[in-house]
C-alpha atoms as a PDB file:
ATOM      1  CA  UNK A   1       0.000   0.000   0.000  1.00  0.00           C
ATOM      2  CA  UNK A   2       1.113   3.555  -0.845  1.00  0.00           C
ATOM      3  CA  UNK A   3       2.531   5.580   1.837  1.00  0.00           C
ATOM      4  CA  UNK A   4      -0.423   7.147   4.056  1.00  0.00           C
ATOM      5  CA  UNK A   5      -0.745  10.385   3.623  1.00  0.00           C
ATOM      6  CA  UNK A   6      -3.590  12.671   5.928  1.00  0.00           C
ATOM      7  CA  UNK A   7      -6.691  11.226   5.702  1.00  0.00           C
ATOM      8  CA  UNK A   8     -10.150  11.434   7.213  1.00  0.00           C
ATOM      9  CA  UNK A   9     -12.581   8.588   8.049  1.00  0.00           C
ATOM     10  CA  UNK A  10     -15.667   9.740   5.505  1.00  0.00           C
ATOM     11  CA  UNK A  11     -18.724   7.647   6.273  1.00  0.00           C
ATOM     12  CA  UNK A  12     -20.422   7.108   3.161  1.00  0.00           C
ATOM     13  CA  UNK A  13     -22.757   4.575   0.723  1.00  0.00           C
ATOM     14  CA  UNK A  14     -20.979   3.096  -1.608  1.00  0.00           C
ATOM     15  CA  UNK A  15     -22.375   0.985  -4.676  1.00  0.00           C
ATOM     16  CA  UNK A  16     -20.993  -2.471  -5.800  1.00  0.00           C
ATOM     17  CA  UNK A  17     -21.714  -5.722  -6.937  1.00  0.00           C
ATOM     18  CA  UNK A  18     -22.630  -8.231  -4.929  1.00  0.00           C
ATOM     19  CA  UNK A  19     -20.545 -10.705  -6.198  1.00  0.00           C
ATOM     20  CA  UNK A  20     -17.852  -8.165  -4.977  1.00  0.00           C
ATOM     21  CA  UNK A  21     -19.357  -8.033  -1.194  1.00  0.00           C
ATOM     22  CA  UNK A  22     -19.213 -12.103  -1.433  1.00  0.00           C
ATOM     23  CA  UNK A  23     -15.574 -12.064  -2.657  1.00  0.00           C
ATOM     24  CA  UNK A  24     -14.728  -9.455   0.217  1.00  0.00           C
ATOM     25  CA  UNK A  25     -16.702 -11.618   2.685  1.00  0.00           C
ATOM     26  CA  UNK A  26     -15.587 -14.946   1.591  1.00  0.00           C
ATOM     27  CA  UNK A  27     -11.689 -14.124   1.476  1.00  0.00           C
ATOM     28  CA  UNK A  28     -11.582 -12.413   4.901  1.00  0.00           C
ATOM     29  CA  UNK A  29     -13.192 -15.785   6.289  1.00  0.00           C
ATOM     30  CA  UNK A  30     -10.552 -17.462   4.771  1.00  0.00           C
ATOM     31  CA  UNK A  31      -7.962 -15.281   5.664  1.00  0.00           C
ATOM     32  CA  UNK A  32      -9.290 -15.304   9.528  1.00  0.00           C
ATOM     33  CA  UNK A  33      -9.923 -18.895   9.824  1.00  0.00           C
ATOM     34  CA  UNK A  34     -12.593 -20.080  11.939  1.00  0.00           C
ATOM     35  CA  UNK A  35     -11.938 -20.729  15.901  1.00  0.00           C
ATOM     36  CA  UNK A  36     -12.127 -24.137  17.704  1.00  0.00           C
ATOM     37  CA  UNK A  37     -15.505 -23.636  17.374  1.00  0.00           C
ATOM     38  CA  UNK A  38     -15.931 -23.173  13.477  1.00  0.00           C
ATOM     39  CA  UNK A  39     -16.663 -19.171  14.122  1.00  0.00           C
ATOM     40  CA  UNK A  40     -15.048 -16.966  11.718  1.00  0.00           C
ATOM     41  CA  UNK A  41     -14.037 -13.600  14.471  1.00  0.00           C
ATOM     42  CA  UNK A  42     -13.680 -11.359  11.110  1.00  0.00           C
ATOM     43  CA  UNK A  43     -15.777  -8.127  10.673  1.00  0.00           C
ATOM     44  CA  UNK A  44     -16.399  -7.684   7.419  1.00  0.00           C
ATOM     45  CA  UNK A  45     -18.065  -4.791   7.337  1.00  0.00           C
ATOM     46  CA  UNK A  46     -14.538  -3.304   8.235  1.00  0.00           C
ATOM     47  CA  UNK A  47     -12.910  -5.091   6.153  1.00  0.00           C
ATOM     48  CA  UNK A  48     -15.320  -3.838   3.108  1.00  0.00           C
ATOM     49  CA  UNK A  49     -14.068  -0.255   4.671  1.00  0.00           C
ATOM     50  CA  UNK A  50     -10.497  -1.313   4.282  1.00  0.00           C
ATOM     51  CA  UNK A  51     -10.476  -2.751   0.670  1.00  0.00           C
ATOM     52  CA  UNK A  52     -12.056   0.360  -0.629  1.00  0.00           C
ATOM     53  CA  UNK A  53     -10.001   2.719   1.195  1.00  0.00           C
ATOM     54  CA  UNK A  54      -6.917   0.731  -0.009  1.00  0.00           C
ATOM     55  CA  UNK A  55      -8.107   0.454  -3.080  1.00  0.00           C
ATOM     56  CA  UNK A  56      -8.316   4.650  -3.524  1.00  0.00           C
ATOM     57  CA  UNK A  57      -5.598   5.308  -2.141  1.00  0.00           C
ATOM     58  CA  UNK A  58      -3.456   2.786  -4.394  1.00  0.00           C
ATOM     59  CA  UNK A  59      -5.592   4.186  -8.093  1.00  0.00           C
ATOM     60  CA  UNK A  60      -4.324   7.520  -6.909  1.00  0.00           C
ATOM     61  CA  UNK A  61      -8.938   8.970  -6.074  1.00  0.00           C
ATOM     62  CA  UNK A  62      -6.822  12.229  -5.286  1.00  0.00           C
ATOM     63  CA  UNK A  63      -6.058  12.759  -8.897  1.00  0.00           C
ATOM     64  CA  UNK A  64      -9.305  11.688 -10.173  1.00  0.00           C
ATOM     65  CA  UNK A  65     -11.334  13.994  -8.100  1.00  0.00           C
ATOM     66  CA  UNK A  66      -8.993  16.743  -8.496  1.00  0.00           C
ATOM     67  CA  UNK A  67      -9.869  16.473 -12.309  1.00  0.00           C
ATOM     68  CA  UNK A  68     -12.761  18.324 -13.587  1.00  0.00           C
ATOM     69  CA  UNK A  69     -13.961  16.849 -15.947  1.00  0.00           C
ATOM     70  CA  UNK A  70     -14.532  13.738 -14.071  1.00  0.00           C
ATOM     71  CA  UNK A  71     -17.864  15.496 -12.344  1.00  0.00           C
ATOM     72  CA  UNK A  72     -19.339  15.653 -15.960  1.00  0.00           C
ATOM     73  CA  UNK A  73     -21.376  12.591 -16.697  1.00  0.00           C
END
């Protein structure tokens, strides 16, 4: 991950697919592992927080909404 720069938490809605919620869901299961009892201790709501904010900060969102011409549909 880039190097973190300021940011702000911003709570917001976001759209996506769901087969992109089930991917997030499923792969921090199996990146968690399940406890001697077979529950998963993972909150994926967070970690649906953390993919997208990696995922900005890594595509460079700065740039995008500095541009314009990107709040024209």
């Amino acid at each position: 991950m880039p190097e973190r720069k300021d940011t702000l938490m911003v709570r917001a809605n976001v759209e996506m697919t769901a087969s992109s919620l089930q991917a997030i869901v499923e792969n921090a299961k199996k990146v968690s592992g399940a406890d001697e009892k077979g529950v998963y201790r993972v909150d994926t709501a967070d970690k649906v927080s953390e993919m997208i904010s990696r995922f900005l900060l890594e595509n460079d969102f700065e740039s995008f909404v500095k541009n314009i011409d990107n709040y024209r549909r």
